[in-house]
C-alpha atoms as a PDB file:
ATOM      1  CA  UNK A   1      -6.459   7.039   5.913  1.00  0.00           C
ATOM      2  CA  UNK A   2      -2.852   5.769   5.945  1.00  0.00           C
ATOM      3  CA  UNK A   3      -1.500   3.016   4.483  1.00  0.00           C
ATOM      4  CA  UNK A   4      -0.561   0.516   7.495  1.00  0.00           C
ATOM      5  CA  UNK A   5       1.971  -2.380   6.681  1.00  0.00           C
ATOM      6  CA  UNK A   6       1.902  -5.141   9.089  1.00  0.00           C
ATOM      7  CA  UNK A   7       2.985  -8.667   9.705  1.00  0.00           C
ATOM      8  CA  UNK A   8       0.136 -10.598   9.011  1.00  0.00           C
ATOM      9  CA  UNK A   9      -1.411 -12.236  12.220  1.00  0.00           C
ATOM     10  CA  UNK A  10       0.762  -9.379  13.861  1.00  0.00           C
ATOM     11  CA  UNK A  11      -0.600  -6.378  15.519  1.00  0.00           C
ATOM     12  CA  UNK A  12       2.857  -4.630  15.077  1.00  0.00           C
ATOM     13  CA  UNK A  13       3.039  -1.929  12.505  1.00  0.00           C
ATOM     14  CA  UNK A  14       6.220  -1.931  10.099  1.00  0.00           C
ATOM     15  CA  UNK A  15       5.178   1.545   8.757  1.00  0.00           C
ATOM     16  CA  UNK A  16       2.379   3.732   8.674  1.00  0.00           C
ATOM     17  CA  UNK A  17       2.514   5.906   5.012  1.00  0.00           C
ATOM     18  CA  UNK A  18       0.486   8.402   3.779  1.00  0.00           C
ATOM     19  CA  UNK A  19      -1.232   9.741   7.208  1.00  0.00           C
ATOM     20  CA  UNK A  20      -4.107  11.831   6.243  1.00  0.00           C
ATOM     21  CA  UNK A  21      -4.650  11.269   2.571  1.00  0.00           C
ATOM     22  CA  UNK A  22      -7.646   9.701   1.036  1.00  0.00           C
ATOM     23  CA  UNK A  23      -6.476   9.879  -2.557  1.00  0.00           C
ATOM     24  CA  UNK A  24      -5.770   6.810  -4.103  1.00  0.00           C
ATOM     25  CA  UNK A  25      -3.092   7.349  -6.829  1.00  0.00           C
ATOM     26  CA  UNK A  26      -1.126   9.038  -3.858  1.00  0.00           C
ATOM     27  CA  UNK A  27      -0.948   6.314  -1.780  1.00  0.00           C
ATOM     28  CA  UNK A  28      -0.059   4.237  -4.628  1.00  0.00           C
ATOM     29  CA  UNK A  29       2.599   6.103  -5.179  1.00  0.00           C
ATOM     30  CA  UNK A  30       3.782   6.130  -1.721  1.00  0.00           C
ATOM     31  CA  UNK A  31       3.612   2.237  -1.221  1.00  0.00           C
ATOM     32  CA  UNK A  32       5.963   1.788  -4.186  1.00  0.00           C
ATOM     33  CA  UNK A  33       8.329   4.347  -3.199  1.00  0.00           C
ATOM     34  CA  UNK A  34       8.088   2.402   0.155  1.00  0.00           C
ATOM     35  CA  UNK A  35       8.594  -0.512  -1.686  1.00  0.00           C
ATOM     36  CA  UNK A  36      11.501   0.482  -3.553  1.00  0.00           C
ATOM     37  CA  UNK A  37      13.357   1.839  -0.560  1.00  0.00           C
ATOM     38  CA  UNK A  38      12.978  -0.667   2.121  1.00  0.00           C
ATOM     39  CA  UNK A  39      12.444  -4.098  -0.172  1.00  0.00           C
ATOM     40  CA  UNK A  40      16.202  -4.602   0.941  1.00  0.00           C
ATOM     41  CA  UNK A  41      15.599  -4.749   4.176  1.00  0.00           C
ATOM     42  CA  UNK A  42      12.867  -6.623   4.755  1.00  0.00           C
ATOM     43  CA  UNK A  43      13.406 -10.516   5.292  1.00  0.00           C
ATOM     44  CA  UNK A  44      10.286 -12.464   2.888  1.00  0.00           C
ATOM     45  CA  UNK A  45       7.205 -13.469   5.093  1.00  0.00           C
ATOM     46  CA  UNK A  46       3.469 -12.764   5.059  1.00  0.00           C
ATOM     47  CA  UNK A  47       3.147  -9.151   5.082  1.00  0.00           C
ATOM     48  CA  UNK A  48       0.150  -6.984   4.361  1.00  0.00           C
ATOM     49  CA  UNK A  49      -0.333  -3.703   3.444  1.00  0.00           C
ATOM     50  CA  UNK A  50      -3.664  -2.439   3.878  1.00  0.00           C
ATOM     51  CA  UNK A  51      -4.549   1.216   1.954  1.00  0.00           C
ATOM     52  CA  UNK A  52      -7.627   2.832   3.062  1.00  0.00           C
ATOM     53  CA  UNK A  53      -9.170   5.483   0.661  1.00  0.00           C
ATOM     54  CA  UNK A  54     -12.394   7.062  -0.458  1.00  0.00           C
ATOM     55  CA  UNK A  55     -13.447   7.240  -4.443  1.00  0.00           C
ATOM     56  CA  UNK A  56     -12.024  10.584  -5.832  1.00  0.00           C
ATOM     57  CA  UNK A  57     -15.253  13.114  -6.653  1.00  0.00           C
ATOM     58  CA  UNK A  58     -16.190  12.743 -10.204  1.00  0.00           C
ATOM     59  CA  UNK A  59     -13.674  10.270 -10.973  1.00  0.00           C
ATOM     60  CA  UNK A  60     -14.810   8.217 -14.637  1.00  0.00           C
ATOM     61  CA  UNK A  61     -11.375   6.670 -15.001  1.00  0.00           C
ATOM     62  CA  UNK A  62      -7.473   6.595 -14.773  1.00  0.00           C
ATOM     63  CA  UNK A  63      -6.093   6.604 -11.166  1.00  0.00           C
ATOM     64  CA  UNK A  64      -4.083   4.464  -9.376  1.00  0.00           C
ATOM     65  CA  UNK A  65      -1.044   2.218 -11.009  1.00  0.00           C
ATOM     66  CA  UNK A  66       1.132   0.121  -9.556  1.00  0.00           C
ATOM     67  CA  UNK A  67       4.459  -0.667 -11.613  1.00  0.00           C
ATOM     68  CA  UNK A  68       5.056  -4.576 -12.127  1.00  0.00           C
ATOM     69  CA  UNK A  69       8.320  -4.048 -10.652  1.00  0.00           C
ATOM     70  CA  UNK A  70       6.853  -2.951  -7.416  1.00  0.00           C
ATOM     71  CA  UNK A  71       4.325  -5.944  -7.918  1.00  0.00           C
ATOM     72  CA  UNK A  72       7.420  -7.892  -8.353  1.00  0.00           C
ATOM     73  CA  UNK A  73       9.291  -7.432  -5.505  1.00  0.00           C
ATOM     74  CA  UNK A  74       6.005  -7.494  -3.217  1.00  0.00           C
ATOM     75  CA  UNK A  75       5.262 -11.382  -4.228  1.00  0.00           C
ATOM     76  CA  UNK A  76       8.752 -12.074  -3.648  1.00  0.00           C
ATOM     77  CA  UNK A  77       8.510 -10.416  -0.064  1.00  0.00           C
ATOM     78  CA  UNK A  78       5.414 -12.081   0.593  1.00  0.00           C
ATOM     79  CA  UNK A  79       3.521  -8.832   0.794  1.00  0.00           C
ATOM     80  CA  UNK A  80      -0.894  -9.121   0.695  1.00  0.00           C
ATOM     81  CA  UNK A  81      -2.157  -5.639  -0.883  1.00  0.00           C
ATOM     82  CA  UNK A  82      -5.319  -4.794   0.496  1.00  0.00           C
ATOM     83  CA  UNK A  83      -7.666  -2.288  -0.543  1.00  0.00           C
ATOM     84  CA  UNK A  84      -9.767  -0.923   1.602  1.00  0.00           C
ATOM     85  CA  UNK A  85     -12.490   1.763   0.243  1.00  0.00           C
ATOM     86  CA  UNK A  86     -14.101   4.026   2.238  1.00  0.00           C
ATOM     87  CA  UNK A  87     -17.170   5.971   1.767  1.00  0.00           C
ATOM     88  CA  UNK A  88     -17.072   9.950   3.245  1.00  0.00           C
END
């Protein structure tokens, strides 16, 4: 499931990340990167980003972490994180 990132009350997309991975930490990963690269040129307003994955196999711990710098500069941007889980 990709990671959509949207306007909210908008249907347009800013960017679609991560097509075709389920993998949490991954996406994570991703959205920051995102983050990092495009924080500059985005104006603040009520964004959301909405990451769609399925629990890893087996998992019993660790995963997914999201630096407080990228946490940062998403609540100054304005920027919703959603988490969506998905079973398979």
């Amino acid at each position: 499931m990709p990671i959509y990132i949207k306007v909210e009350g908008s249907e347009e997309t800013i960017a679609t990340l991560s097509k075709g991975v389920w993998d949490l930490p991954s996406q994570i990963k991703e959205l920051e990167s995102w983050i990092f690269e495009n924080s500059s040129n985005l104006p603040s307003s009520n964004y959301i980003a909405d990451v769609g994955f399925s629990i890893r196999e087996n998992a019993c711990g660790g995963g997914a972490i999201l630096s407080p710098k990228a946490m940062s500069l998403m609540g100054k941007l304005g920027v919703k994180l959603y988490l969506s889980e998905y079973g398979e």
